[in-house]
N, C-alpha and C. Protein backbone atom coordinates (compact mmCIF):
# COMPACT_ATOMS: atom_id res chain seq x y z
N UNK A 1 12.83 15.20 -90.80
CA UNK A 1 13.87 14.90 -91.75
C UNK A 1 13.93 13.38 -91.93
N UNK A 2 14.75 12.80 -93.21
CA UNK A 2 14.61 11.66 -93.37
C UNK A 2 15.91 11.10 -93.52
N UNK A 3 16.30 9.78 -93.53
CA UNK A 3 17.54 8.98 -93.96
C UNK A 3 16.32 7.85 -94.10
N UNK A 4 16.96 7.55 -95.67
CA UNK A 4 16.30 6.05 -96.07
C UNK A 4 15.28 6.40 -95.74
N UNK A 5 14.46 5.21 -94.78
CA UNK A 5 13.32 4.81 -94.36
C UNK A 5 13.06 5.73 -93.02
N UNK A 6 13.77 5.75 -92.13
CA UNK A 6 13.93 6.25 -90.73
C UNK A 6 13.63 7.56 -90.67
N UNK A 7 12.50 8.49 -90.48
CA UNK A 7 12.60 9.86 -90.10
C UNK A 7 13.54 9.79 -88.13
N UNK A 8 13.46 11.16 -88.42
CA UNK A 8 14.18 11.65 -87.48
C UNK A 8 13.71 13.21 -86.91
N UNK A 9 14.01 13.51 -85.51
CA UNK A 9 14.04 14.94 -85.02
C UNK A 9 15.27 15.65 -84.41
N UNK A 10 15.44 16.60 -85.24
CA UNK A 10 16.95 17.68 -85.26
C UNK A 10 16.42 18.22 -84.06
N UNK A 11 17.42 18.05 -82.79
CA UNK A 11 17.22 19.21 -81.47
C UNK A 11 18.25 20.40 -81.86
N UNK A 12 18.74 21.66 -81.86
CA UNK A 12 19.85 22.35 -81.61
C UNK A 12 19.82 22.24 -80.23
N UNK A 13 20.65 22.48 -79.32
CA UNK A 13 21.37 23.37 -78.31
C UNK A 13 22.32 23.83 -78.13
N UNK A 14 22.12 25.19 -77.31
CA UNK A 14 23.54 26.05 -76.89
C UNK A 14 23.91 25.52 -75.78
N UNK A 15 25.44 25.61 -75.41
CA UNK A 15 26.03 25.45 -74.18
C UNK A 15 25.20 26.78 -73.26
N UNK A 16 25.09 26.42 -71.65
CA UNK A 16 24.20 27.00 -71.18
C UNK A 16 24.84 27.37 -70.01
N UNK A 17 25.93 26.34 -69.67
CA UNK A 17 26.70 26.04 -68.05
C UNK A 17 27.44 25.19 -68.62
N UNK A 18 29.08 25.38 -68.59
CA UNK A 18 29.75 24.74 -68.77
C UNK A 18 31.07 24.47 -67.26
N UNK A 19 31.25 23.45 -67.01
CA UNK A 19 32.19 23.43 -65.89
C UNK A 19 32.92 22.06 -66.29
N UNK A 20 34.09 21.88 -65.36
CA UNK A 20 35.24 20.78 -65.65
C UNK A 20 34.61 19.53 -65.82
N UNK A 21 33.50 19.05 -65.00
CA UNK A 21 33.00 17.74 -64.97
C UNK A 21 31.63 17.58 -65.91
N UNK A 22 31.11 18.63 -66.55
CA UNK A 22 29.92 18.38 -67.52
C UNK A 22 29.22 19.61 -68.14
N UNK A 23 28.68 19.44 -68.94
CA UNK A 23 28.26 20.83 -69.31
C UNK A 23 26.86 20.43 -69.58
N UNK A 24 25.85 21.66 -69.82
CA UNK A 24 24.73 21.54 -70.24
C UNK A 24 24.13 22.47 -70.62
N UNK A 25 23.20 21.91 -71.61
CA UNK A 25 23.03 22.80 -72.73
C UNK A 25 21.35 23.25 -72.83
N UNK A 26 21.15 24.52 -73.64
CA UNK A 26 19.41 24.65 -73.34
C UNK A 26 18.93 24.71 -75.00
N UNK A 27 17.87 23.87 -75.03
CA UNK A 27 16.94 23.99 -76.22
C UNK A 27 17.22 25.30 -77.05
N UNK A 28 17.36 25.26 -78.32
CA UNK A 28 17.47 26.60 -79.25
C UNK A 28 16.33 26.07 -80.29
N UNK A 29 16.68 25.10 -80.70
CA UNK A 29 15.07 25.08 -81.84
C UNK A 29 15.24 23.56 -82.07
N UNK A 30 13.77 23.23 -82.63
CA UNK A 30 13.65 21.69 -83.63
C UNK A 30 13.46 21.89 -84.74
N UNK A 31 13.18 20.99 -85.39
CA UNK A 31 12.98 21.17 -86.46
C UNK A 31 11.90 20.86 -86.71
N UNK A 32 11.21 20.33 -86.23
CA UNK A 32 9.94 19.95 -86.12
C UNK A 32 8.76 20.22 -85.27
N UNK A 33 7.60 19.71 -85.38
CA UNK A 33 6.55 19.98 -83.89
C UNK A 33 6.87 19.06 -83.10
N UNK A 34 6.85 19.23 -81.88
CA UNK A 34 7.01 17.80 -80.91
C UNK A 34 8.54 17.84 -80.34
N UNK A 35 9.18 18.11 -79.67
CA UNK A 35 10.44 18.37 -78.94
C UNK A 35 10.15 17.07 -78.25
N UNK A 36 11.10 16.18 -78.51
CA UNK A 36 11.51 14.62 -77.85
C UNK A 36 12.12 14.61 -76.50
N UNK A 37 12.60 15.67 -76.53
CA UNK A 37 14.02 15.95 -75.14
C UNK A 37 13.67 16.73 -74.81
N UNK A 38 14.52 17.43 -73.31
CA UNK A 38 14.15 18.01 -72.40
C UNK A 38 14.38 19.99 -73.03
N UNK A 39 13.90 20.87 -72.40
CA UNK A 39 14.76 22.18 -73.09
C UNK A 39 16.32 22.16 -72.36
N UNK A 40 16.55 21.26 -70.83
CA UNK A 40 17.44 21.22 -70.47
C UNK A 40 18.32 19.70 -70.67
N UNK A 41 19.86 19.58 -71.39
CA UNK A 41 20.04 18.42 -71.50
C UNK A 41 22.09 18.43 -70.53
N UNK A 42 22.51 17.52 -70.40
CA UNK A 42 23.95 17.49 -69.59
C UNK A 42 24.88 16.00 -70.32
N UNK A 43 25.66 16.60 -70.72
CA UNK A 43 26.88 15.56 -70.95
C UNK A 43 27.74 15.96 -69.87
N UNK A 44 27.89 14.66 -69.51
CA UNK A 44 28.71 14.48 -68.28
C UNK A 44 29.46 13.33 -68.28
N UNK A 45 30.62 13.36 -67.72
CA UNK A 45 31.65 11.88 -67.50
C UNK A 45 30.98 10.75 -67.12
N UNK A 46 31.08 9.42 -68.40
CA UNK A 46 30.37 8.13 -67.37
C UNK A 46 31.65 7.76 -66.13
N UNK A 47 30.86 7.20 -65.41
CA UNK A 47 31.48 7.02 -64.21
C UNK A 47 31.47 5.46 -63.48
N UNK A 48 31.04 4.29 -64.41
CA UNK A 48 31.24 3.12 -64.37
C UNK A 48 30.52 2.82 -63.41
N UNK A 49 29.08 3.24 -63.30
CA UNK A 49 28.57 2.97 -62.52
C UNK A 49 27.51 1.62 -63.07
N UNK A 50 27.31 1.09 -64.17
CA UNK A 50 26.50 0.38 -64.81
C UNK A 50 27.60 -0.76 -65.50
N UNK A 51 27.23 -2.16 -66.16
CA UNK A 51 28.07 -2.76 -66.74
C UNK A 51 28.27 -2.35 -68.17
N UNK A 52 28.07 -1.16 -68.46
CA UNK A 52 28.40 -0.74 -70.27
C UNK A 52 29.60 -0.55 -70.59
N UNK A 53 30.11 -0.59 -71.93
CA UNK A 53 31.10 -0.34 -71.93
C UNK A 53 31.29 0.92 -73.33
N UNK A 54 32.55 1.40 -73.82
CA UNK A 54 32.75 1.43 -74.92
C UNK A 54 32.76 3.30 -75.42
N UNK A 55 32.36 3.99 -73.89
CA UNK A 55 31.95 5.28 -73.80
C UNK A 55 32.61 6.38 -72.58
N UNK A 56 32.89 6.98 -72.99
CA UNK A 56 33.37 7.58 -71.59
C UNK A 56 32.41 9.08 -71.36
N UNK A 57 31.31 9.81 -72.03
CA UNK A 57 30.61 10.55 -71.66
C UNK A 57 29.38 9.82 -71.89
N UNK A 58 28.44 10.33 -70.83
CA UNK A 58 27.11 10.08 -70.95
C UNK A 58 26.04 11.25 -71.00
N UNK A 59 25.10 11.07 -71.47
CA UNK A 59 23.62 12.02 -71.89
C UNK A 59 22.73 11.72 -71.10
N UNK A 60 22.40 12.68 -70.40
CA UNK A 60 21.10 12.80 -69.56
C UNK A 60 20.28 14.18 -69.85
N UNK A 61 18.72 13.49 -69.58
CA UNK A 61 17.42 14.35 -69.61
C UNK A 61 17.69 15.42 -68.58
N UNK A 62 17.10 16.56 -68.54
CA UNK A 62 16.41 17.04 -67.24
C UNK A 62 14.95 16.94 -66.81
N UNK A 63 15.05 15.74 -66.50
CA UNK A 63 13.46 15.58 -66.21
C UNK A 63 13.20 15.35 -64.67
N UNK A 64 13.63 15.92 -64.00
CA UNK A 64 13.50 16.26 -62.71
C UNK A 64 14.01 17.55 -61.77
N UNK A 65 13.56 17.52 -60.61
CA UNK A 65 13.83 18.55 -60.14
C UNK A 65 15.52 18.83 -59.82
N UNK A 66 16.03 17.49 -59.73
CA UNK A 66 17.26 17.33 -59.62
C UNK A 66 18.18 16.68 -60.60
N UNK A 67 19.20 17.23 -60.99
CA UNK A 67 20.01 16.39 -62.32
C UNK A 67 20.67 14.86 -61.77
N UNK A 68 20.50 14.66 -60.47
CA UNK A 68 21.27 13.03 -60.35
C UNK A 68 20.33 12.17 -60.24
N UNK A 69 18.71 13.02 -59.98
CA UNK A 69 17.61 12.20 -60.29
C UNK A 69 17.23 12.34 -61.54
N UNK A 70 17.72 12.66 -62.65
CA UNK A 70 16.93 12.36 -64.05
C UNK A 70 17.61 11.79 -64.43
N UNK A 71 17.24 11.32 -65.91
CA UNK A 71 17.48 10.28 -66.29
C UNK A 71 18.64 10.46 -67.47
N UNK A 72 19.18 9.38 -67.02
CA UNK A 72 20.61 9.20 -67.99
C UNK A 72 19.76 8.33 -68.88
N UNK A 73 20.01 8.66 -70.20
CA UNK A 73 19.46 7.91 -71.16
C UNK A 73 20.65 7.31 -72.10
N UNK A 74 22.11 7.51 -71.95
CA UNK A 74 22.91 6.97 -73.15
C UNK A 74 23.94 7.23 -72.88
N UNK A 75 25.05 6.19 -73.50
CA UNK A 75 26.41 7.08 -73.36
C UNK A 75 26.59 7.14 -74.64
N UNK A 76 27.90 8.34 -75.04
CA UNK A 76 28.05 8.57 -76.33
C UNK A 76 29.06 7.61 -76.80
N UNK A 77 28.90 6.51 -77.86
CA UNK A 77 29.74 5.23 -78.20
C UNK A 77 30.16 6.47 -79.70
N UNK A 78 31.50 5.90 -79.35
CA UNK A 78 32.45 6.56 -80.87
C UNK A 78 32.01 5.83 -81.80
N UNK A 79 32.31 5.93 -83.20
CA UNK A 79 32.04 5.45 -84.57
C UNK A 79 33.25 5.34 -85.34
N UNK A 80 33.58 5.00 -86.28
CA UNK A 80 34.68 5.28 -86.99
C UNK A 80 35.21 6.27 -87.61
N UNK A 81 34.70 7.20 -87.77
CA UNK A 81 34.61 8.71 -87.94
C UNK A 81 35.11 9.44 -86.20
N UNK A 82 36.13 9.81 -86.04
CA UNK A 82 36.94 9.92 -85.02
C UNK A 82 35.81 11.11 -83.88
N UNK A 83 35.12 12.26 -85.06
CA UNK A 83 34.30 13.21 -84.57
C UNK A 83 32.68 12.77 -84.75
N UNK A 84 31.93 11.43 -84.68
CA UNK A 84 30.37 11.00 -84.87
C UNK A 84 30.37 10.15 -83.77
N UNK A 85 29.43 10.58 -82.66
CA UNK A 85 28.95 9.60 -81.57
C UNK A 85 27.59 9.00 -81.75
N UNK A 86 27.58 8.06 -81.32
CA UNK A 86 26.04 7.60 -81.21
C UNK A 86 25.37 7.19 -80.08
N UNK A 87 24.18 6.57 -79.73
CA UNK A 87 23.81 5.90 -78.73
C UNK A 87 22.27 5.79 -78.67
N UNK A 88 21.51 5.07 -77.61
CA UNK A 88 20.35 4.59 -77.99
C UNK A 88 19.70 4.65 -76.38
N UNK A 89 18.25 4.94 -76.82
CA UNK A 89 17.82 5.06 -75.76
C UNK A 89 16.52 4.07 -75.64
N UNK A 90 17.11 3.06 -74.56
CA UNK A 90 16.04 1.58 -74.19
C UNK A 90 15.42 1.74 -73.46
N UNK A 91 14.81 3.00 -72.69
CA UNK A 91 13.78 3.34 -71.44
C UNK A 91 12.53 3.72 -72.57
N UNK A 92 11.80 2.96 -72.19
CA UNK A 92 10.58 3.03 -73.10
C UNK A 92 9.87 4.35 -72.15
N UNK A 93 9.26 5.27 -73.22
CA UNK A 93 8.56 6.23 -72.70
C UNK A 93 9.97 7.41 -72.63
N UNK A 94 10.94 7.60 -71.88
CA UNK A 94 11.78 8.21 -71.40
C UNK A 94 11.65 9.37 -72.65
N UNK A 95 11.86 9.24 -73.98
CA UNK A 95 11.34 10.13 -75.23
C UNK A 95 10.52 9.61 -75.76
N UNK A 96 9.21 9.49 -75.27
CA UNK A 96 8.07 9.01 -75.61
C UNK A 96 8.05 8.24 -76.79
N UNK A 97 9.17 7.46 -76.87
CA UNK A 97 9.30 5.93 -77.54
C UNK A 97 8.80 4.98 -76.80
N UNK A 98 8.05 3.70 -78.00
CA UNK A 98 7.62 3.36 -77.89
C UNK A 98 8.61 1.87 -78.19
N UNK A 99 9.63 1.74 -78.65
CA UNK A 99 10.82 0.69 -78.90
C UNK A 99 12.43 1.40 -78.95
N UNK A 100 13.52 0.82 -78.54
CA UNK A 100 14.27 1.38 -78.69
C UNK A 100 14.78 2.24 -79.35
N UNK A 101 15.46 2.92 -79.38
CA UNK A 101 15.31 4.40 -80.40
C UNK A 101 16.86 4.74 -80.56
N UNK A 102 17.57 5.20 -81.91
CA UNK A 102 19.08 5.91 -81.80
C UNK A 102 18.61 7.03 -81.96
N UNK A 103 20.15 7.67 -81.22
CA UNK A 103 20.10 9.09 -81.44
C UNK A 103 21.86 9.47 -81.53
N UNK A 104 21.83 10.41 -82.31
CA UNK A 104 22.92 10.96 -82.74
C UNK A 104 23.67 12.12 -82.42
N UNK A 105 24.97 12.53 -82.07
CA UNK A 105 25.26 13.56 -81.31
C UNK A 105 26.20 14.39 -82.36
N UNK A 106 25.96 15.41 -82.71
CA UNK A 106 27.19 16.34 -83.44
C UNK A 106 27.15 17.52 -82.55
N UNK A 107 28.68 18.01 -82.45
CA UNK A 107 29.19 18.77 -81.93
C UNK A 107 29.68 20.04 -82.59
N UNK A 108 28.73 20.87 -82.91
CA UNK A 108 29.28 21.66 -84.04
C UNK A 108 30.49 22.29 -83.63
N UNK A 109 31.49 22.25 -85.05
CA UNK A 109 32.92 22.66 -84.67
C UNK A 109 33.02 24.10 -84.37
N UNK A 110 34.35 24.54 -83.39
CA UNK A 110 34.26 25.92 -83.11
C UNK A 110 33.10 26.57 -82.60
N UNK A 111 32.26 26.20 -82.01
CA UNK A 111 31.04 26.69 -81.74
C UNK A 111 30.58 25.83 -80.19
N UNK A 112 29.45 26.47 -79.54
CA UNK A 112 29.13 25.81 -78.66
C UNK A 112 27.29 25.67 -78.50
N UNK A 113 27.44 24.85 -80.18
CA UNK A 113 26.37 23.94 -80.29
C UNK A 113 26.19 22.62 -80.46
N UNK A 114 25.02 21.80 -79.77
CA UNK A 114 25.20 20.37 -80.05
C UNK A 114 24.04 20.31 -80.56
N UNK A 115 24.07 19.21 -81.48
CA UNK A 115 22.97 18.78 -82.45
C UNK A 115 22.84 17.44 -82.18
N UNK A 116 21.72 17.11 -81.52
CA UNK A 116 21.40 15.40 -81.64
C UNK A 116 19.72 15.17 -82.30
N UNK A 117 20.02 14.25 -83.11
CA UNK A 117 18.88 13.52 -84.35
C UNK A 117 18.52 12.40 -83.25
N UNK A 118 17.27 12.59 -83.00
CA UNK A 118 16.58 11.58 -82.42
C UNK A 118 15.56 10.85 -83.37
N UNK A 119 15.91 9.52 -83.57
CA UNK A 119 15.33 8.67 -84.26
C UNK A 119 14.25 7.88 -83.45
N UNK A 120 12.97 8.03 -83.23
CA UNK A 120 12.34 7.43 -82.80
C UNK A 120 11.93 6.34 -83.01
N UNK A 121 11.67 5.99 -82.39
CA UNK A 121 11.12 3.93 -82.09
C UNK A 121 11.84 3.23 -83.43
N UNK A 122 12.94 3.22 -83.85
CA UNK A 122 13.81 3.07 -84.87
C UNK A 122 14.99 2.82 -83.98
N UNK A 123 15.97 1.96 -84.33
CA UNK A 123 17.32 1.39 -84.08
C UNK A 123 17.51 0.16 -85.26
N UNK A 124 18.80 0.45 -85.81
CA UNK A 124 19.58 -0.75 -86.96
C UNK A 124 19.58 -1.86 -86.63
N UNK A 125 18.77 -3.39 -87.17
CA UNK A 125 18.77 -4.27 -86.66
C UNK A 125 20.15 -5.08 -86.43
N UNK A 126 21.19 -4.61 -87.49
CA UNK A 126 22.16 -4.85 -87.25
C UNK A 126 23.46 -3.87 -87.45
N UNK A 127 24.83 -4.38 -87.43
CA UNK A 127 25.55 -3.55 -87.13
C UNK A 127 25.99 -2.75 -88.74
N UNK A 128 26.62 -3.51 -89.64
CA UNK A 128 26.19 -3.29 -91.10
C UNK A 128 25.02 -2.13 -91.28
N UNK A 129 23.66 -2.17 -90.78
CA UNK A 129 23.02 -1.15 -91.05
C UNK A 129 23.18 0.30 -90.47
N UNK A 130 23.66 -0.19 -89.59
CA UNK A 130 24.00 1.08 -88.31
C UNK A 130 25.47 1.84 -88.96
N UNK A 131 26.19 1.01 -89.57
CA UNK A 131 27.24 1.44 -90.12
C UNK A 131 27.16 2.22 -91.18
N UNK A 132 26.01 1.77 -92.18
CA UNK A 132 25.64 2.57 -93.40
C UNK A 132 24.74 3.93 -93.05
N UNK A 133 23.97 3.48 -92.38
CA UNK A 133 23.41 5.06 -91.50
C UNK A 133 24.42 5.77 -91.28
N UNK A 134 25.37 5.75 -90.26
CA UNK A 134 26.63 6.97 -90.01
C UNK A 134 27.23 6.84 -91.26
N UNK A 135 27.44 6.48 -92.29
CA UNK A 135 28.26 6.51 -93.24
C UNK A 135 27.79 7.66 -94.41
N UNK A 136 26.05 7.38 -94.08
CA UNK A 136 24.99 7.81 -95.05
C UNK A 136 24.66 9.45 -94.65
N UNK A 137 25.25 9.84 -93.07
CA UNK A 137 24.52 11.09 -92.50
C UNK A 137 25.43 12.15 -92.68
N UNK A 138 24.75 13.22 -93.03
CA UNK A 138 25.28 14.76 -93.25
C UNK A 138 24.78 15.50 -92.60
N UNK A 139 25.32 16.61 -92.28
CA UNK A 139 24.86 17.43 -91.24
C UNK A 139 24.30 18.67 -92.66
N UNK A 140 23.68 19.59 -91.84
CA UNK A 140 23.68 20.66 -92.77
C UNK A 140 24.70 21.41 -93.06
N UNK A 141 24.92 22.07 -94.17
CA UNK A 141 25.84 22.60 -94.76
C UNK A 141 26.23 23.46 -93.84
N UNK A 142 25.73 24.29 -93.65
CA UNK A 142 26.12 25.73 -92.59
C UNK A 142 26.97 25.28 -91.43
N UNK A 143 26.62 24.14 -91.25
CA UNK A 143 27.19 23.70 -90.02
C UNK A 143 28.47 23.52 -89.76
N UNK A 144 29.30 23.16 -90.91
CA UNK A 144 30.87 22.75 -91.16
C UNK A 144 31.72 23.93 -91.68
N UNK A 145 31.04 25.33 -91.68
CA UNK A 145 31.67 26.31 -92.19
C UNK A 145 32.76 26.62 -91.06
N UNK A 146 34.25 27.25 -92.10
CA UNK A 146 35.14 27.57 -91.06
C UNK A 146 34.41 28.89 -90.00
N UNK A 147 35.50 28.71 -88.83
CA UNK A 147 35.05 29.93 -88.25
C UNK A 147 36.24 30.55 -88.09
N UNK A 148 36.21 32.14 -88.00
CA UNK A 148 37.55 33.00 -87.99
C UNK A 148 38.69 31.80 -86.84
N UNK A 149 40.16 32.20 -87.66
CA UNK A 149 41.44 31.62 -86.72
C UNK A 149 41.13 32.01 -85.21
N UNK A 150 40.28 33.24 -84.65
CA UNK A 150 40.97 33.57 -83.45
C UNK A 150 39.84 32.76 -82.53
N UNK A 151 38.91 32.33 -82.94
CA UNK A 151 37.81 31.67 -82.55
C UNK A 151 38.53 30.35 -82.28
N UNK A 152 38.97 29.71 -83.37
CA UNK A 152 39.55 28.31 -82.91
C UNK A 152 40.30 28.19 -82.24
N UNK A 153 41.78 29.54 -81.90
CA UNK A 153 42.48 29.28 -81.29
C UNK A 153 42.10 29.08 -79.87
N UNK A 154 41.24 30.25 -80.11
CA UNK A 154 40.18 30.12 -78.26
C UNK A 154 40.04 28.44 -78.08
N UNK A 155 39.01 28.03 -78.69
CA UNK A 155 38.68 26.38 -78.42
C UNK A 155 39.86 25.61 -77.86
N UNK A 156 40.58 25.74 -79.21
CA UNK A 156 41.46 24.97 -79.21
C UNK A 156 42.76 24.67 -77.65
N UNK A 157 42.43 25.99 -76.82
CA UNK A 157 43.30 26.58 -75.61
C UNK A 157 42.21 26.12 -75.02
N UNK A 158 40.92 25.86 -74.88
CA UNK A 158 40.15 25.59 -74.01
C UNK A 158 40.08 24.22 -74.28
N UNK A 159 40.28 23.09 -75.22
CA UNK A 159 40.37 21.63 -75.51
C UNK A 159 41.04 21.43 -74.81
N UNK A 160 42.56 21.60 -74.91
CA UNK A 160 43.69 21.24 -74.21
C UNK A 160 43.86 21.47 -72.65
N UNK A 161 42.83 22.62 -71.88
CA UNK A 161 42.86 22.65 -70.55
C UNK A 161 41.52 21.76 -70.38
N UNK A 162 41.20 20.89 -71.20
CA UNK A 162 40.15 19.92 -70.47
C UNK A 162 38.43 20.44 -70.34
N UNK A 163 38.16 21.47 -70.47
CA UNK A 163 37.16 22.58 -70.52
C UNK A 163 36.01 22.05 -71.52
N UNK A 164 36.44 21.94 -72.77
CA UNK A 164 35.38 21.74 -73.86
C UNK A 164 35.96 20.28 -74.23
N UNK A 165 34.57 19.49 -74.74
CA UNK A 165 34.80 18.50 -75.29
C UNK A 165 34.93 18.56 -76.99
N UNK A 166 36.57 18.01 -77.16
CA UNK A 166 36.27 17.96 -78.93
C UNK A 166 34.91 18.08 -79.76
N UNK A 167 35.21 19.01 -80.55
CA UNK A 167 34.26 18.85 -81.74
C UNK A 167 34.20 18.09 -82.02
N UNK A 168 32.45 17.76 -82.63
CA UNK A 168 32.34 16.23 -83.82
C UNK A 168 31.58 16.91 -85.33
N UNK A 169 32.21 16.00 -86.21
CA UNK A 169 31.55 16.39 -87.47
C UNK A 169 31.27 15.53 -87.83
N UNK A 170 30.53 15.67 -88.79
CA UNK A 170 29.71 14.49 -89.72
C UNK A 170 29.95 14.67 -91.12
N UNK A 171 30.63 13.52 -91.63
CA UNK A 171 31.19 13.50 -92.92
C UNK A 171 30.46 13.38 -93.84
C-alpha cells in the first residue's frame, strides 16, 4: 500500500492472550508478501525503564524464546487524534530495516483487532511531515463500521475495569 511516496505493510492481528498487564496478539494476515513482524506481537505497560518519554504502552517482537528477552521495538506516542498512535523502530535489522522505520498502530473499534502499517526504512524528516502523514491516513472502510450496541457495551465494561486498551481510529 501507498501514502504519497512511502509504501507500507498492513499486519492484522487478533487478540490471542489478554491479561491486566499486556496483551498479545497473533498474526491474521498481510497484505503483502514478506511479514515484517513477528506472528507473535505484546503491548504491554512502559515501565520507565529507558530515558523516553511521551508513551505509556510499549510494542514488542516475539523474537525469542522468552518475551522479556525479545525485543521491545517502540512505545506507542499519541498524536493529535485522541485514538492514532505512532512510533518508530531504530534497531536496524530488528524488521529487517535497513534505516529507521515508522510504524503505525490502529486499534480497531469494538473488536479485538490491531492493525499496525509498517513503513520501512522510511521515517518523516520532520515533524510537519509526520503530521501530514497522520493527517493524510485512512484506515479501510470496513474497519470503522458500527458494531451491534451489545458488543460495545461489553468493551465498554471491559475499558472501564482496565482490561482492554481504548480503541484507536483513524480519521
Amino acid at each position: 500500500m501507498e501514502t504519497g511516496n512511502s509504501n507500507f505493510v498492513r499486519h492484522t492481528y487478533k487478540v490471542n492472550k489478554e491479561l491486566k498487564s499486556y496483551t498479545i496478539y497473533q498474526i491474521e494476515e498481510v497484505n503483502q508478501p514478506g511479514n515484517l513482524l513477528t506472528d507473535l506481537i505484546r503491548i504491554e505497560p512502559f515501565l520507565n525503564m529507558t530515558k523516553a518519554t511521551n508513551f505509556n504502552k510499549y510494542f514488542r517482537l516475539k523474537n525469542r524464546t522468552n518475551w522479556l528477552k525479545s525485543d521491545l521495538i517502540t512505545g506507542l506516542k499519541p498524536t493529535s487524534s485522541k485514538d492514532l498512535f505512532f512510533g518508530d523502530c531504530s534497531k536496524i535489522g530488528a524488521i529487517g530495516n535497513k534505516e529507521k522505520s515508522l510504524l503505525l498502530f490502529y486499534f480497531k473499534p469494538y473488536s479485538d483487532t490491531l492493525i499496525i502499517d509498517v513503513f520501512k526504512d522510511f521515517y518523516p524528516y520532520n515533524e510537519h511531515l509526520l503530521q501530514n502523514l497522520l493527517k493524510g491516513f485512512k484506515s479501510n472502510p470496513k474497519a470503522t463500521q458500527k458494531q451491534p450496541k451489545s458488543k460495545r457495551k461489553a468493551i465498554e465494561k471491559q475499558q472501564k475495569r482496565g482490561v482492554v486498551q481504548a480503541p484507536l481510529l483513524f480519521n
